[in-house]
C-alpha atoms as a PDB file:
ATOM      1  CA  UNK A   1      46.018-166.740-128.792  1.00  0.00           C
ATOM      2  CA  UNK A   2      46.280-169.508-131.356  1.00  0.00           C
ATOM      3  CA  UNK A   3      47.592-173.010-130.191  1.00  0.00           C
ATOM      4  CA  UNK A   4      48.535-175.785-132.927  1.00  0.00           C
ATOM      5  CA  UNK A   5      49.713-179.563-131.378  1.00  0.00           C
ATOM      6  CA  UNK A   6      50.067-182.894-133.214  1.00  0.00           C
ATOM      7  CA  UNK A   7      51.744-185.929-130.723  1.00  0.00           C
ATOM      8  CA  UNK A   8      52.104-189.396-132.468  1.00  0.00           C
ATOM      9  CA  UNK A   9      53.608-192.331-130.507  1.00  0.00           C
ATOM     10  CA  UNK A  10      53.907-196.049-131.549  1.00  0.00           C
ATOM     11  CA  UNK A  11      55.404-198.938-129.897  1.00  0.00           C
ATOM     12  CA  UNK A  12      56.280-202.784-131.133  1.00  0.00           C
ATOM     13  CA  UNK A  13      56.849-205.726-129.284  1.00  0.00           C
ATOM     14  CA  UNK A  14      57.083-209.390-129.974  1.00  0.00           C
ATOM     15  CA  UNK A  15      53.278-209.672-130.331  1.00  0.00           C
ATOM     16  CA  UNK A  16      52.101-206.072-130.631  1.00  0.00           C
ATOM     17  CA  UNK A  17      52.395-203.148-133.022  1.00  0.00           C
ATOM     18  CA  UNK A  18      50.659-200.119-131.334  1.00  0.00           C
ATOM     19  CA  UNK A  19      50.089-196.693-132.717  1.00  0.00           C
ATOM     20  CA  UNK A  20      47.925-193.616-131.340  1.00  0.00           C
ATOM     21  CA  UNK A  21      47.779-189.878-132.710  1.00  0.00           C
ATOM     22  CA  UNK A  22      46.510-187.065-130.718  1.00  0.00           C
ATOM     23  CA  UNK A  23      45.996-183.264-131.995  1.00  0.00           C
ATOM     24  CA  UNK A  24      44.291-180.453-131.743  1.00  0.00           C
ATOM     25  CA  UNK A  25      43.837-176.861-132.745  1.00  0.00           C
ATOM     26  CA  UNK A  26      43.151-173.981-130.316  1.00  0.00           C
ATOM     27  CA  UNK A  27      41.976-170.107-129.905  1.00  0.00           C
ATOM     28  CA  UNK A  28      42.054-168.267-126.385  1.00  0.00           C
ATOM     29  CA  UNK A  29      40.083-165.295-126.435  1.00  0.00           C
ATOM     30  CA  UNK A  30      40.270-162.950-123.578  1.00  0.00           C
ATOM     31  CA  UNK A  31      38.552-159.919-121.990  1.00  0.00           C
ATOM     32  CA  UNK A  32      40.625-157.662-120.049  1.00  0.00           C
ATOM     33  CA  UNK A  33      40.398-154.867-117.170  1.00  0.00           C
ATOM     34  CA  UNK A  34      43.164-152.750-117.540  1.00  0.00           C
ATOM     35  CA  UNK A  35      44.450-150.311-114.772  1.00  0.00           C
ATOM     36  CA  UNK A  36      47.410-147.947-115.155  1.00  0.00           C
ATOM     37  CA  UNK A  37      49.413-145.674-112.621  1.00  0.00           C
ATOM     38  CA  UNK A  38      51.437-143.217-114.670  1.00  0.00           C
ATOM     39  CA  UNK A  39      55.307-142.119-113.079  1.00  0.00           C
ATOM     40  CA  UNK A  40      57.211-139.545-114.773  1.00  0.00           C
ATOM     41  CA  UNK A  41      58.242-140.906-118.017  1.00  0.00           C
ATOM     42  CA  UNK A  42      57.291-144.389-117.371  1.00  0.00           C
ATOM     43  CA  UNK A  43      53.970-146.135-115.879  1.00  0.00           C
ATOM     44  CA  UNK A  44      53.245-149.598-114.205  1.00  0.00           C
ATOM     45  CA  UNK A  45      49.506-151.357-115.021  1.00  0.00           C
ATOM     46  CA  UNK A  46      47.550-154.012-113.693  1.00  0.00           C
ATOM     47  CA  UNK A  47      44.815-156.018-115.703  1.00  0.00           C
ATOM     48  CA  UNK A  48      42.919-158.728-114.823  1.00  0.00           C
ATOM     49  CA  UNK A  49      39.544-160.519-116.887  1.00  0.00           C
ATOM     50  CA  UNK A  50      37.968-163.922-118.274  1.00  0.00           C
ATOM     51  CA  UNK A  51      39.370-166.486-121.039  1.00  0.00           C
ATOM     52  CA  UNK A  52      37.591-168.612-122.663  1.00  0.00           C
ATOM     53  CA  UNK A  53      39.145-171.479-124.930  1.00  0.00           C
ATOM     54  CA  UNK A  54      37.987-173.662-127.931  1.00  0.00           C
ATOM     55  CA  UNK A  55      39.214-176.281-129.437  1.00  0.00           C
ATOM     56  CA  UNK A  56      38.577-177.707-133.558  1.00  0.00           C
ATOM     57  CA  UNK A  57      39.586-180.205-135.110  1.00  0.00           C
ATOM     58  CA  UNK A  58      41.242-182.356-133.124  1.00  0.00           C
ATOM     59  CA  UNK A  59      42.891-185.573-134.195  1.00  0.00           C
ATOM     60  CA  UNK A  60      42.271-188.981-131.990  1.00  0.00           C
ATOM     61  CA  UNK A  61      42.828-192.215-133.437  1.00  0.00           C
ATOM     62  CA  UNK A  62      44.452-195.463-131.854  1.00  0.00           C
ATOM     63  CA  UNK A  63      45.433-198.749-133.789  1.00  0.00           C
ATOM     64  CA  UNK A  64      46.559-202.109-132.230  1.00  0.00           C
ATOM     65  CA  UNK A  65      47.413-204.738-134.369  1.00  0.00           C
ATOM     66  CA  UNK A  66      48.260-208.103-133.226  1.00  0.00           C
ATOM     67  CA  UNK A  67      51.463-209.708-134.777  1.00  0.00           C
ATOM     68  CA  UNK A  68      50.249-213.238-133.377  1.00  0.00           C
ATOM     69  CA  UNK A  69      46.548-213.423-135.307  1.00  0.00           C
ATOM     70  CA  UNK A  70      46.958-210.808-137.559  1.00  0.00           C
ATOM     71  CA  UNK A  71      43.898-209.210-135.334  1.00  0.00           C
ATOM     72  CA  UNK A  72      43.353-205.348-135.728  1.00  0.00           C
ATOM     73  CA  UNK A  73      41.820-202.914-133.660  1.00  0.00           C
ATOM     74  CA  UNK A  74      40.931-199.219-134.352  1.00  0.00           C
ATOM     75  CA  UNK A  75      39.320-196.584-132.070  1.00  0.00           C
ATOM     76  CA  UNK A  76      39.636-193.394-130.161  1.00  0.00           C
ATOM     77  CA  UNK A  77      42.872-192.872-128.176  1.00  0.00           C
ATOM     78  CA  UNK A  78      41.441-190.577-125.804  1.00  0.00           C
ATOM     79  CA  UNK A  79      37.615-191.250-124.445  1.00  0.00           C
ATOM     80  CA  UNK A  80      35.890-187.982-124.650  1.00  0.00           C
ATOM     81  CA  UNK A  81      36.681-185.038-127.040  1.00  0.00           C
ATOM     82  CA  UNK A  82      37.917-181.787-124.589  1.00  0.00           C
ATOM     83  CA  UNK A  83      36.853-178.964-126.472  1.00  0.00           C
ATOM     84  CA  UNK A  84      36.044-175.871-124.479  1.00  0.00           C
ATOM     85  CA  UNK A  85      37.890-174.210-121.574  1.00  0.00           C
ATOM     86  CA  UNK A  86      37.298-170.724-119.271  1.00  0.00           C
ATOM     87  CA  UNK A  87      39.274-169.453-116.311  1.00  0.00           C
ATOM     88  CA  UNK A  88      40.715-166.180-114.756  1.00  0.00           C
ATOM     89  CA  UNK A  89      43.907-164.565-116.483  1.00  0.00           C
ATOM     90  CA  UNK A  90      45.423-161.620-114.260  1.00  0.00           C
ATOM     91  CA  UNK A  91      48.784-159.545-115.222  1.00  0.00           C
ATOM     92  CA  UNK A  92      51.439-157.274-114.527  1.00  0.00           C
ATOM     93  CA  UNK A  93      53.119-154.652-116.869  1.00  0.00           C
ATOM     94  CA  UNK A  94      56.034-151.764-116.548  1.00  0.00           C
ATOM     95  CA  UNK A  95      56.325-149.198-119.352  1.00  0.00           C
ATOM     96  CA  UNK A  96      59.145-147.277-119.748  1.00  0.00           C
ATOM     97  CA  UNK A  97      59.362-144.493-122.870  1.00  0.00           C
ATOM     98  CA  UNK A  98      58.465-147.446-125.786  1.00  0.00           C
ATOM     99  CA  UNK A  99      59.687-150.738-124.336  1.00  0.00           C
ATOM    100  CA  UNK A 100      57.009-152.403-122.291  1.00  0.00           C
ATOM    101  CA  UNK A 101      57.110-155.844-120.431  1.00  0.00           C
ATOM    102  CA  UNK A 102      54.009-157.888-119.004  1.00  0.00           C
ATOM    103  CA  UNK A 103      54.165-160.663-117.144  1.00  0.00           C
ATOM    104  CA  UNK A 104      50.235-162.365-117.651  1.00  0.00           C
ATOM    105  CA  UNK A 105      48.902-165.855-114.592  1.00  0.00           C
ATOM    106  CA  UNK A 106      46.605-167.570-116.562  1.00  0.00           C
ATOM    107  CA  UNK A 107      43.988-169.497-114.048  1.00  0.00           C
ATOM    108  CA  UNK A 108      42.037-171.922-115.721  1.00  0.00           C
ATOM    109  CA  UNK A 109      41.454-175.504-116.265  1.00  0.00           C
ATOM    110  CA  UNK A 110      41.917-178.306-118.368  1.00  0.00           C
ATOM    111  CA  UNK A 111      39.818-178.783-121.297  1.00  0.00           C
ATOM    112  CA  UNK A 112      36.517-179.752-120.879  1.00  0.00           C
ATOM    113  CA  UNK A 113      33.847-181.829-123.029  1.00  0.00           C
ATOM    114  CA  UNK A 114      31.162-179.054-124.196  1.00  0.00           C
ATOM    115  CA  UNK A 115      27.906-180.170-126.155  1.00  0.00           C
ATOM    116  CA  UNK A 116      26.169-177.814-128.379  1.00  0.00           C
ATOM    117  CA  UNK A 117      22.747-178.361-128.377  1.00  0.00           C
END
């Protein structure tokens, strides 16, 4: 699966202007078990594997300008870059002639910082 976000958020006061913009892009890939049990013209199935995420190009950039000196300041808006992600993903399914319906748990974390060295 391909994920796309983009947040921006900005807030003024008497002495402050702050802005921040966080995005990223992300692709789940997954490996799957799948099990079915076959009824008469229908069949239920069980799967259950690993997912592993990445994340590219992410946007993170945070500017604070003060209104009093005129100072600036420009950075990161979030500390460390999250890019990589794995957990357990485990589903349900019921077929019946051509329509199907799957309900998929996906157990992982949060992003984590990965190095690539």
């Amino acid at each position: 699966m391909y994920y796309s976000y983009m947040a921006k958020g900005e807030y003024k006061d008497n002495a402050y202007v702050s802005e921040a913009e966080i995005g990223s892009k992300e692709i789940d890939l997954t490996l799957l078990l799948r099990y079915h049990y076959h009824l008469k013209q229908s069949k239920i199935f069980a799967n259950a594997g690993l997912m592993r995420g990445y994340s590219f190009d992410l946007t993170n950039y945070k500017r604070k300008e003060s209104l009093v000196d005129g100072d600036v300041t420009t950075g990161k808006a979030i500390d460390e870059k999250p890019n990589y992600k794995r957990g357990l993903i485990a589903g349900i399914g019921y077929t019946h002639k051509n329509i199907s319906s799957v309900y998929n748990f996906d157990f992982s974390g949060q992003m984590e910082p990965h190095d690539v060295k």
